[in-house]
PDB file of N, CA and C in Angstrom:
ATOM      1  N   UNK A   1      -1.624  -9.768  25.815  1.00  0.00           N
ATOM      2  CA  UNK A   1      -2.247  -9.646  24.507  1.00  0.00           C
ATOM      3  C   UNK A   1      -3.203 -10.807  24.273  1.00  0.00           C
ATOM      4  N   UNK A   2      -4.399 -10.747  24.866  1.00  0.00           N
ATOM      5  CA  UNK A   2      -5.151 -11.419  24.740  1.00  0.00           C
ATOM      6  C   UNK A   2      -5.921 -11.581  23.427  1.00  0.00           C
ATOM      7  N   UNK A   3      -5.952 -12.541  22.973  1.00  0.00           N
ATOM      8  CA  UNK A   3      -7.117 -12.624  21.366  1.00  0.00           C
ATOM      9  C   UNK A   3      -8.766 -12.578  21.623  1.00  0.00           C
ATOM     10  N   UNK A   4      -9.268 -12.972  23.015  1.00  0.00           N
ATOM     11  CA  UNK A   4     -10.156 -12.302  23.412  1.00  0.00           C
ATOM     12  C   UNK A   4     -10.821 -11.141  24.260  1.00  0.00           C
ATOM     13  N   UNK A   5      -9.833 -10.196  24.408  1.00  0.00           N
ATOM     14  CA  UNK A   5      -9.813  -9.222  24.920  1.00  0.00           C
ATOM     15  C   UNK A   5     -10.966  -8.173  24.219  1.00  0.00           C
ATOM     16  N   UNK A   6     -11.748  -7.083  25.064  1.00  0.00           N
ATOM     17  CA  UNK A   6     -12.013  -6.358  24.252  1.00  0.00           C
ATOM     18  C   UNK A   6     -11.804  -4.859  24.265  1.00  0.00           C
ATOM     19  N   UNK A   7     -11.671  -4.460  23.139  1.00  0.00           N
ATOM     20  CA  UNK A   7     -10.522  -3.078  22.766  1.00  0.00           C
ATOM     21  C   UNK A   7     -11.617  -1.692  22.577  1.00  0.00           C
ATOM     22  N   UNK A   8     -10.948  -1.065  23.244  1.00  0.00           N
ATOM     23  CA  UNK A   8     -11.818   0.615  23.021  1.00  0.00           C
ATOM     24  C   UNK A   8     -11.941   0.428  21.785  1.00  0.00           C
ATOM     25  N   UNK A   9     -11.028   0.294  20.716  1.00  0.00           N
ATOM     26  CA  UNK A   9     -11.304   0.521  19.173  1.00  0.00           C
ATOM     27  C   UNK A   9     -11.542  -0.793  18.645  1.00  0.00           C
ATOM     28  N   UNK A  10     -12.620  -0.984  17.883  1.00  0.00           N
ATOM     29  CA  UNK A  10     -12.658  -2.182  17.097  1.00  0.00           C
ATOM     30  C   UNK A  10     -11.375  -2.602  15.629  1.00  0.00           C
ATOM     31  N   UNK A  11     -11.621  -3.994  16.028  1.00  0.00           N
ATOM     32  CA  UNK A  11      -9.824  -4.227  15.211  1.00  0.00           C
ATOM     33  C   UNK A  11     -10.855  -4.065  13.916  1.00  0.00           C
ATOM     34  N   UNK A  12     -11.795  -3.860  13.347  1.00  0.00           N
ATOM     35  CA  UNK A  12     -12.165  -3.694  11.689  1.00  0.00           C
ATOM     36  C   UNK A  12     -11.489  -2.606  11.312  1.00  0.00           C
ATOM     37  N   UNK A  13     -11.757  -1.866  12.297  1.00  0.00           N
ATOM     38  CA  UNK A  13     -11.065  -0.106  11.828  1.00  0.00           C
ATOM     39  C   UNK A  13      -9.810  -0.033  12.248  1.00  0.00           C
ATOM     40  N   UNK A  14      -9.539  -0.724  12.682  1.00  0.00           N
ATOM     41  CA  UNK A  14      -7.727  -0.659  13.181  1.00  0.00           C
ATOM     42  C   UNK A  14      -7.148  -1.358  11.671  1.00  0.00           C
ATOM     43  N   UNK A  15      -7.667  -2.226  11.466  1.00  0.00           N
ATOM     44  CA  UNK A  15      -7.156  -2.596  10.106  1.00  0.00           C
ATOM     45  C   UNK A  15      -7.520  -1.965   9.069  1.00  0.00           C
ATOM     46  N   UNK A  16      -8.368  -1.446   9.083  1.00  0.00           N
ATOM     47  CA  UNK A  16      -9.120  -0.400   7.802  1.00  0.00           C
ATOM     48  C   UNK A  16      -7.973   0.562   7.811  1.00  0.00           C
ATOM     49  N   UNK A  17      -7.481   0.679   8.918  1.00  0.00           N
ATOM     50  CA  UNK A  17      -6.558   2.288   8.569  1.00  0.00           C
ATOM     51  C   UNK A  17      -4.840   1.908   8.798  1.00  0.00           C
ATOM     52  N   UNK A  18      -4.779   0.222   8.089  1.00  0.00           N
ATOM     53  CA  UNK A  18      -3.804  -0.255   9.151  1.00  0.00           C
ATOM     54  C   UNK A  18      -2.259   0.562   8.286  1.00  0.00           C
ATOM     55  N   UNK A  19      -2.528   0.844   6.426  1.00  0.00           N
ATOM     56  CA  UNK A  19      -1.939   1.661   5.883  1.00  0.00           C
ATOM     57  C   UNK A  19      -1.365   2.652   6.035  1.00  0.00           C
ATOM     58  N   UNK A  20      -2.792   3.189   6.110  1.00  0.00           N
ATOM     59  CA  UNK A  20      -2.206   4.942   6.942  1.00  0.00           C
ATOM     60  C   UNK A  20      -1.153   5.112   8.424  1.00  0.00           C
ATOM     61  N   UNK A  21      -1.295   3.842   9.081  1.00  0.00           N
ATOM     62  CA  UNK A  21      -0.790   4.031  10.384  1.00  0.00           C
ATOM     63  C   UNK A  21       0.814   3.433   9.792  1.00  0.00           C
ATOM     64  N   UNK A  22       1.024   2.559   8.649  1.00  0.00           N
ATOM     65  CA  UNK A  22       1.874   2.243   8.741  1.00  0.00           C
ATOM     66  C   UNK A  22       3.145   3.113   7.540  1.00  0.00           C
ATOM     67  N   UNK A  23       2.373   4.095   6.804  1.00  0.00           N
ATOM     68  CA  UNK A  23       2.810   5.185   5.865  1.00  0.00           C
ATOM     69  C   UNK A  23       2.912   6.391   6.809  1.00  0.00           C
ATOM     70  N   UNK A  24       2.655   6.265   8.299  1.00  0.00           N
ATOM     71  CA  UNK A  24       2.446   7.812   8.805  1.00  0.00           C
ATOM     72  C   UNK A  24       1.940   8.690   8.472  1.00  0.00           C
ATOM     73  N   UNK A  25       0.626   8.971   8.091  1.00  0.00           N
ATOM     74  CA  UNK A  25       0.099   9.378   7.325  1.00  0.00           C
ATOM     75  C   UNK A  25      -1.239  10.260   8.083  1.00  0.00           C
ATOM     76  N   UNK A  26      -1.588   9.636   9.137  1.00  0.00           N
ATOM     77  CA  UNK A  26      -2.473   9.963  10.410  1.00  0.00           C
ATOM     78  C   UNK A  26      -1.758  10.552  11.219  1.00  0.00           C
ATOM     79  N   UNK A  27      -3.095  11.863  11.211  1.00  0.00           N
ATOM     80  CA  UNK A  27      -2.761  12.623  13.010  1.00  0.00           C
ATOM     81  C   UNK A  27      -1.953  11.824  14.164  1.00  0.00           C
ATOM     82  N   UNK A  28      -1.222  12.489  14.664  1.00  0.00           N
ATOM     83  CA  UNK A  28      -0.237  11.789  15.979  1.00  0.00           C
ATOM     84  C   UNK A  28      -1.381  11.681  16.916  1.00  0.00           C
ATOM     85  N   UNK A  29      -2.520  11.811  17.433  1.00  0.00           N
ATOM     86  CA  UNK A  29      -3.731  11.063  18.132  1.00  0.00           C
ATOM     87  C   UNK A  29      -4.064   9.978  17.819  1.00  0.00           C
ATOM     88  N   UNK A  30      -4.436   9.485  16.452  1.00  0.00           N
ATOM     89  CA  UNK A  30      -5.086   8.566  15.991  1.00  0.00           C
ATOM     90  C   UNK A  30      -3.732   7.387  15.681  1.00  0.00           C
ATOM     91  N   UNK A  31      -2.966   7.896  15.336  1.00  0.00           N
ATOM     92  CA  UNK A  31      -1.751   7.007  15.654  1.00  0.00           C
ATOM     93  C   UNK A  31      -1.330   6.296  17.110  1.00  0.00           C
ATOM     94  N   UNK A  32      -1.740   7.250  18.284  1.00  0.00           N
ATOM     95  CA  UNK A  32      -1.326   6.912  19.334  1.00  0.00           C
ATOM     96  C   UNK A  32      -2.757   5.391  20.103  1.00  0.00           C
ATOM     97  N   UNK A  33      -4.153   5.753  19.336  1.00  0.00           N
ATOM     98  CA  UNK A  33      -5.066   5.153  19.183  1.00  0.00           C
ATOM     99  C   UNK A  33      -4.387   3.311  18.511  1.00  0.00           C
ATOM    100  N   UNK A  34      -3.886   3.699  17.153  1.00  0.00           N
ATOM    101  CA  UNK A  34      -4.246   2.370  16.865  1.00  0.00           C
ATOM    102  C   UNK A  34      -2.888   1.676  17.678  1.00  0.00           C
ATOM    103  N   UNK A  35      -1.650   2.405  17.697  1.00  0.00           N
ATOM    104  CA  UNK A  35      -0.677   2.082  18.606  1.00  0.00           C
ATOM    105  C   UNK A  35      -1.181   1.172  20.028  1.00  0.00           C
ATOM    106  N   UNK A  36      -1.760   1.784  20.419  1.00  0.00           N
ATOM    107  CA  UNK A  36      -2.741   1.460  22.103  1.00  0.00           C
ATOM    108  C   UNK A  36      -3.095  -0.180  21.621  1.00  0.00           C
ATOM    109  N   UNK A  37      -4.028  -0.006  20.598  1.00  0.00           N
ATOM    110  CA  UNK A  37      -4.420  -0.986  20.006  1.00  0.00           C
ATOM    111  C   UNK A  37      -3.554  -2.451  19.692  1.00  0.00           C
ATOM    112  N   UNK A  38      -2.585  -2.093  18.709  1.00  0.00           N
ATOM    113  CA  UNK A  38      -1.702  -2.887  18.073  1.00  0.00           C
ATOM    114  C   UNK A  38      -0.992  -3.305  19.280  1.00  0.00           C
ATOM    115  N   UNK A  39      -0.774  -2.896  20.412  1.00  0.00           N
ATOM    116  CA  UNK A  39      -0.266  -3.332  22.043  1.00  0.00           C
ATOM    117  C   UNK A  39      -0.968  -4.172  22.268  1.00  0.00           C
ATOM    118  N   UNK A  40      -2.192  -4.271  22.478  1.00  0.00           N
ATOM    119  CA  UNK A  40      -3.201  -4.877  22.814  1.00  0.00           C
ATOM    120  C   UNK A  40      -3.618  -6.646  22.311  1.00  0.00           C
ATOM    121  N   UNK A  41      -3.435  -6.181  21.380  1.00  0.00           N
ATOM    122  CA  UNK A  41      -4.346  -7.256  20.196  1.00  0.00           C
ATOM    123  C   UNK A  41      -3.490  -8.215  19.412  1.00  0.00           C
ATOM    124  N   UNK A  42      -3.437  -9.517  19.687  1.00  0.00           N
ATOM    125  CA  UNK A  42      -2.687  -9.933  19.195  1.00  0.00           C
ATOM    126  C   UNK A  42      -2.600 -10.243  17.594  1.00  0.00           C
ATOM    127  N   UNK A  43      -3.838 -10.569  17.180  1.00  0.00           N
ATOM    128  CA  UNK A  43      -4.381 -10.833  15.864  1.00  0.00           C
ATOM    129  C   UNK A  43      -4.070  -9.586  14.939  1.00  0.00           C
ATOM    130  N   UNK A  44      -4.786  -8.417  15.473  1.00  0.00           N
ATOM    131  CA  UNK A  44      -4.319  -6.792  14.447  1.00  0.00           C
ATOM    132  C   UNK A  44      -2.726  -6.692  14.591  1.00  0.00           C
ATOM    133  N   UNK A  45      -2.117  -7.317  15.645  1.00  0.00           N
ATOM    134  CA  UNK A  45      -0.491  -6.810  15.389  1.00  0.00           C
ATOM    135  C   UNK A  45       0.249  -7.704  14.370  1.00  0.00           C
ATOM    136  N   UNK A  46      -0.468  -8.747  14.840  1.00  0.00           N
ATOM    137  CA  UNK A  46       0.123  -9.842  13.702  1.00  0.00           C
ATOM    138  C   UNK A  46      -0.299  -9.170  11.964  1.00  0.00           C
ATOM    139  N   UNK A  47      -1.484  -8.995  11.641  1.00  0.00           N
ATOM    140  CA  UNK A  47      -1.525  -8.164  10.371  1.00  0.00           C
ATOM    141  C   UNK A  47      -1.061  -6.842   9.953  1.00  0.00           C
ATOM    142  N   UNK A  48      -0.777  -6.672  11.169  1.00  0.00           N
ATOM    143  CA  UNK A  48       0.075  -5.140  10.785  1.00  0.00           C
ATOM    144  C   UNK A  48       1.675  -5.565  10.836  1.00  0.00           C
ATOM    145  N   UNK A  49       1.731  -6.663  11.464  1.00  0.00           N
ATOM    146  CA  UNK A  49       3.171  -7.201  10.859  1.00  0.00           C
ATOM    147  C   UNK A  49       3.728  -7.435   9.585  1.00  0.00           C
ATOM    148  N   UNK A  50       2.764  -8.641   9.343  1.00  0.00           N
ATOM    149  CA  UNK A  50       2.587  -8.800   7.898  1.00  0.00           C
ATOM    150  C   UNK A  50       3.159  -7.958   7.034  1.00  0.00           C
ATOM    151  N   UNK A  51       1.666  -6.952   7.256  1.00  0.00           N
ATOM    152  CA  UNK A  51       1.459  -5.567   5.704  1.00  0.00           C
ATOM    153  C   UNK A  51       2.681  -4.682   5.807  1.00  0.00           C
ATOM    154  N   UNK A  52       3.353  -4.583   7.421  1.00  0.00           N
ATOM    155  CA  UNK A  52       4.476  -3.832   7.035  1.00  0.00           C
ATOM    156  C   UNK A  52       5.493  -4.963   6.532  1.00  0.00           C
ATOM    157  N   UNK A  53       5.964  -6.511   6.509  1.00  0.00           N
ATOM    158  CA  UNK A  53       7.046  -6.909   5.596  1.00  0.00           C
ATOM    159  C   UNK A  53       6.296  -6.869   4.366  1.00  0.00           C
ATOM    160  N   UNK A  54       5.261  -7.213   3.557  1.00  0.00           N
ATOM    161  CA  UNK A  54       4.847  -7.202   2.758  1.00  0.00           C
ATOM    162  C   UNK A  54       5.452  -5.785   1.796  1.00  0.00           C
ATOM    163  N   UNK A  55       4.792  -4.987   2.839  1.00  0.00           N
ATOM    164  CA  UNK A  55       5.492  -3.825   2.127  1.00  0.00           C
ATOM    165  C   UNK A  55       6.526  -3.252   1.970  1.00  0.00           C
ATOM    166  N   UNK A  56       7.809  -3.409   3.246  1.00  0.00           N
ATOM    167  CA  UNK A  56       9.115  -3.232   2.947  1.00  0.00           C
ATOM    168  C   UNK A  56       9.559  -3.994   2.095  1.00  0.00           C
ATOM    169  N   UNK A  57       9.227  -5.344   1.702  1.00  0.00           N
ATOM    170  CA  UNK A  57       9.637  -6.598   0.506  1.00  0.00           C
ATOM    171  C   UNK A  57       9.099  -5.648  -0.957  1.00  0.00           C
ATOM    172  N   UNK A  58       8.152  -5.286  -1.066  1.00  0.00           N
ATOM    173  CA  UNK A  58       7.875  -4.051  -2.400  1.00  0.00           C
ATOM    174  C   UNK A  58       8.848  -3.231  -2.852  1.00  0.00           C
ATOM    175  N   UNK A  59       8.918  -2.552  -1.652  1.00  0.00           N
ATOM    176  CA  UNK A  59       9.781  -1.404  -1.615  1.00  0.00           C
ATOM    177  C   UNK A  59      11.219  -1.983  -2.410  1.00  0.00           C
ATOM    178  N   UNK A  60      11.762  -2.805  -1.426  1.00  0.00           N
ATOM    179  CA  UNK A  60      13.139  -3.467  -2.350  1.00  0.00           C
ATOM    180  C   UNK A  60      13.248  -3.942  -3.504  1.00  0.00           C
ATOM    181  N   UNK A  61      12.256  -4.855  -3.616  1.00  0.00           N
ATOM    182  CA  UNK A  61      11.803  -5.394  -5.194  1.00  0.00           C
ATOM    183  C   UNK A  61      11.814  -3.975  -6.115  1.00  0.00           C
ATOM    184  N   UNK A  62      11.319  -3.480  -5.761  1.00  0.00           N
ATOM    185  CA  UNK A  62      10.953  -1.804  -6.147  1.00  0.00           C
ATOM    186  C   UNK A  62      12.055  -0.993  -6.954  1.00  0.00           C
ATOM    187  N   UNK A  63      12.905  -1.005  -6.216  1.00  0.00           N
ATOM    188  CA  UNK A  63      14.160  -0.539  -6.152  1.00  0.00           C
ATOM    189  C   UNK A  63      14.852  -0.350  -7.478  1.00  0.00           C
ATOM    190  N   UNK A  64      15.149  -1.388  -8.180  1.00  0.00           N
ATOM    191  CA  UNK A  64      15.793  -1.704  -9.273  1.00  0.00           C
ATOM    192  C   UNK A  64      15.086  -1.002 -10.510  1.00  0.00           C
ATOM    193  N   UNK A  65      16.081  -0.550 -11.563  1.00  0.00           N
ATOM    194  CA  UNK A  65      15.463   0.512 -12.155  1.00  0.00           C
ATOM    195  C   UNK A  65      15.541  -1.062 -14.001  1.00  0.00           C
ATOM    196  N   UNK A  66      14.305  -0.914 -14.385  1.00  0.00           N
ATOM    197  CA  UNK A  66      14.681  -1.317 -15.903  1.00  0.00           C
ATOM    198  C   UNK A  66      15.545  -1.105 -16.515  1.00  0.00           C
ATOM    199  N   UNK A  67      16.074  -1.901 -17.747  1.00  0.00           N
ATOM    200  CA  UNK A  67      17.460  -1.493 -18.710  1.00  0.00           C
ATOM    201  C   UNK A  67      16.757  -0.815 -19.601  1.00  0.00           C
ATOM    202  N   UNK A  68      17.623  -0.219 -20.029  1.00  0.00           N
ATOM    203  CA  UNK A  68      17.247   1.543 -21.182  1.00  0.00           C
ATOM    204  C   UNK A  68      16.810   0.848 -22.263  1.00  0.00           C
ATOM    205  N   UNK A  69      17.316  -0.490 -22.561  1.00  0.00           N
ATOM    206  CA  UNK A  69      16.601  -1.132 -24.033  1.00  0.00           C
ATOM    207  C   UNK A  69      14.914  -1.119 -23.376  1.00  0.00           C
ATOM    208  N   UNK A  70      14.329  -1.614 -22.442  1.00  0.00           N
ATOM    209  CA  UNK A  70      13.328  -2.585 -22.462  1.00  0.00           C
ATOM    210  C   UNK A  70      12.453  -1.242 -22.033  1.00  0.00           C
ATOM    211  N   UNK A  71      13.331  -0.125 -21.117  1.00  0.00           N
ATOM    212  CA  UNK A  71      12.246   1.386 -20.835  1.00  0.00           C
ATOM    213  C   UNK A  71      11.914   1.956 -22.399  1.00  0.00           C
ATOM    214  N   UNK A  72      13.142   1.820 -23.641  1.00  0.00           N
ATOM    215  CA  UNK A  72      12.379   2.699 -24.502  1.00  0.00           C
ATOM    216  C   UNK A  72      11.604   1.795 -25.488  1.00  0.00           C
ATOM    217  N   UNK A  73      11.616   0.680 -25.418  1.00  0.00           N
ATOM    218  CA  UNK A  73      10.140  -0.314 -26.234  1.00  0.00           C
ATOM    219  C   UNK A  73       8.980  -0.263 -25.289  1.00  0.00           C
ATOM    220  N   UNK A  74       9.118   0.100 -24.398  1.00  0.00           N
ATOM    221  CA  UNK A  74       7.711   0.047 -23.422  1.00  0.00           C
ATOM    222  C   UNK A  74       7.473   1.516 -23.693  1.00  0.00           C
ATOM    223  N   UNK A  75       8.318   2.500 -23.597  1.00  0.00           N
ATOM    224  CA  UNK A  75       7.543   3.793 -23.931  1.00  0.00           C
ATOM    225  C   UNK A  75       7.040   4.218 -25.085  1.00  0.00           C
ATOM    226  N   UNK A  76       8.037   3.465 -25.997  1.00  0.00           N
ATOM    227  CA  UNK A  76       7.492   3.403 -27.651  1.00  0.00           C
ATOM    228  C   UNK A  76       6.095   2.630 -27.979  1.00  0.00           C
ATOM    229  N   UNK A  77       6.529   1.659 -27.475  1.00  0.00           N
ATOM    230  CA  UNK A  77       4.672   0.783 -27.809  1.00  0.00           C
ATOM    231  C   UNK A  77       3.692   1.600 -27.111  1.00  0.00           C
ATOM    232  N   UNK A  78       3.832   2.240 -26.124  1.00  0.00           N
ATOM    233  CA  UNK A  78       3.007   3.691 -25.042  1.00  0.00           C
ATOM    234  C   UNK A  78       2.645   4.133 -26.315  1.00  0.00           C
ATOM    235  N   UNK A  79       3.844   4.898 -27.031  1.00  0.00           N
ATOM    236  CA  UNK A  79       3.288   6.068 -28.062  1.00  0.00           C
ATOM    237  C   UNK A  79       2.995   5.644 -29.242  1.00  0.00           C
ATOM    238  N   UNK A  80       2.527   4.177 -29.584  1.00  0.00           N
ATOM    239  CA  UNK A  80       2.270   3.716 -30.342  1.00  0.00           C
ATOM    240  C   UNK A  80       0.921   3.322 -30.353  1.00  0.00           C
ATOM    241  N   UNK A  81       0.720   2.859 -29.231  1.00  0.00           N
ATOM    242  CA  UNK A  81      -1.322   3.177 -28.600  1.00  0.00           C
ATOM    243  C   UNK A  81      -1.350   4.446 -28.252  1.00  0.00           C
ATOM    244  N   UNK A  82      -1.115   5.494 -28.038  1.00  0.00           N
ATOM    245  CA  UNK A  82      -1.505   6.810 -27.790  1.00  0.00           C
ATOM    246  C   UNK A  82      -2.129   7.387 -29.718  1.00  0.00           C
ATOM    247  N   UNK A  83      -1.060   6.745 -30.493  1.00  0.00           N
ATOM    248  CA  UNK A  83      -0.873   7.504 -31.562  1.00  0.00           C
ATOM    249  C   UNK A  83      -2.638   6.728 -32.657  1.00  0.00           C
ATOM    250  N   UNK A  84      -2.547   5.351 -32.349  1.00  0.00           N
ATOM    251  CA  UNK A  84      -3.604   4.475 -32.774  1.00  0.00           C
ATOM    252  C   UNK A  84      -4.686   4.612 -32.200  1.00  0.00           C
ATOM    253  N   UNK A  85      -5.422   5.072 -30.865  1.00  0.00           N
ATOM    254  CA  UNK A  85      -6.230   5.582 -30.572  1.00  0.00           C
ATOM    255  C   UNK A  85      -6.632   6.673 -30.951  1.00  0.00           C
ATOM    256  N   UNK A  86      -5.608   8.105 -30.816  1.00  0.00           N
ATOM    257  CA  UNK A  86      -5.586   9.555 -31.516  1.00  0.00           C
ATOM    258  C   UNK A  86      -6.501   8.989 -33.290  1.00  0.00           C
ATOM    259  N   UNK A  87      -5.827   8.398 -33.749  1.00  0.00           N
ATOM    260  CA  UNK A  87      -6.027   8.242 -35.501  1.00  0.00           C
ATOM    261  C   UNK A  87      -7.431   7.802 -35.360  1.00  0.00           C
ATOM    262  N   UNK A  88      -7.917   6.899 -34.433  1.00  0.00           N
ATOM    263  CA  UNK A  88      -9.100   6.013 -34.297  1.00  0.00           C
ATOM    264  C   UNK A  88     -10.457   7.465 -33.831  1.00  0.00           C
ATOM    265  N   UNK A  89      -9.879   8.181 -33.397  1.00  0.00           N
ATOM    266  CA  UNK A  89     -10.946   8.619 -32.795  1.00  0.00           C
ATOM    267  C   UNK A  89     -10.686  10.538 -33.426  1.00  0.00           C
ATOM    268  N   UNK A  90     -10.149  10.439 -34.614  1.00  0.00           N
ATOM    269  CA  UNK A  90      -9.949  11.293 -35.753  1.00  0.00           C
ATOM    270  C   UNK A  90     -10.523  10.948 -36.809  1.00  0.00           C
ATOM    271  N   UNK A  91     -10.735   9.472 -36.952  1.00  0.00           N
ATOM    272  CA  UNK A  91     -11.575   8.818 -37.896  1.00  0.00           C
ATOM    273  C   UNK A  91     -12.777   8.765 -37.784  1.00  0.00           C
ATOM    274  N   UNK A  92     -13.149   8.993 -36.370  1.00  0.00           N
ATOM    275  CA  UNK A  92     -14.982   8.597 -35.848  1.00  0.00           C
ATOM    276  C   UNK A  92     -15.589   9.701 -36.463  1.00  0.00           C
TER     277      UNK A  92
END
């Protein structure tokens, strides 16, 4: 894994799509593409390391659901600008 190596695919677009490859989200070709790649390259594997803890660390943080006090003042103040805009633009 050379850092100056050079790669059938350029690492801009290996990282441009480094999401999709890491949501599964891309054709099983183009997966097998940046795969080839991410073998290759030491620098794009290292950022595709990253973005995937980055993003499993979300996910967990994620997880935990709000307490029922603090979900229904956040949905209330919601329908409290829904309701003040509505009046505002009943008034125009």
């Amino acid at each position: 894994m050379s850092e100056h190596q050079s790669h059938d695919t350029d690492c801009s677009q290996v990282i441009h799509q480094i999401f999709t490859f890491i949501d599964n989200e891309m054709p099983q070709a183009d997966c097998a593409v940046i795969q080839q790649h991410l073998d290759e390259c030491g620098p794009c594997l290292a950022k595709y390391d990253l973005e995937r803890t980055v993003k499993s660390l979300v996910q967990r943080s994620c997880s935990e659901q709000a307490p029922n006090e603090l979900r229904d003042k956040v949905l209330l103040r919601i329908r409290e600008v829904q309701i003040s805009i509505d009046a505002r633009i009943e008034g125009s």
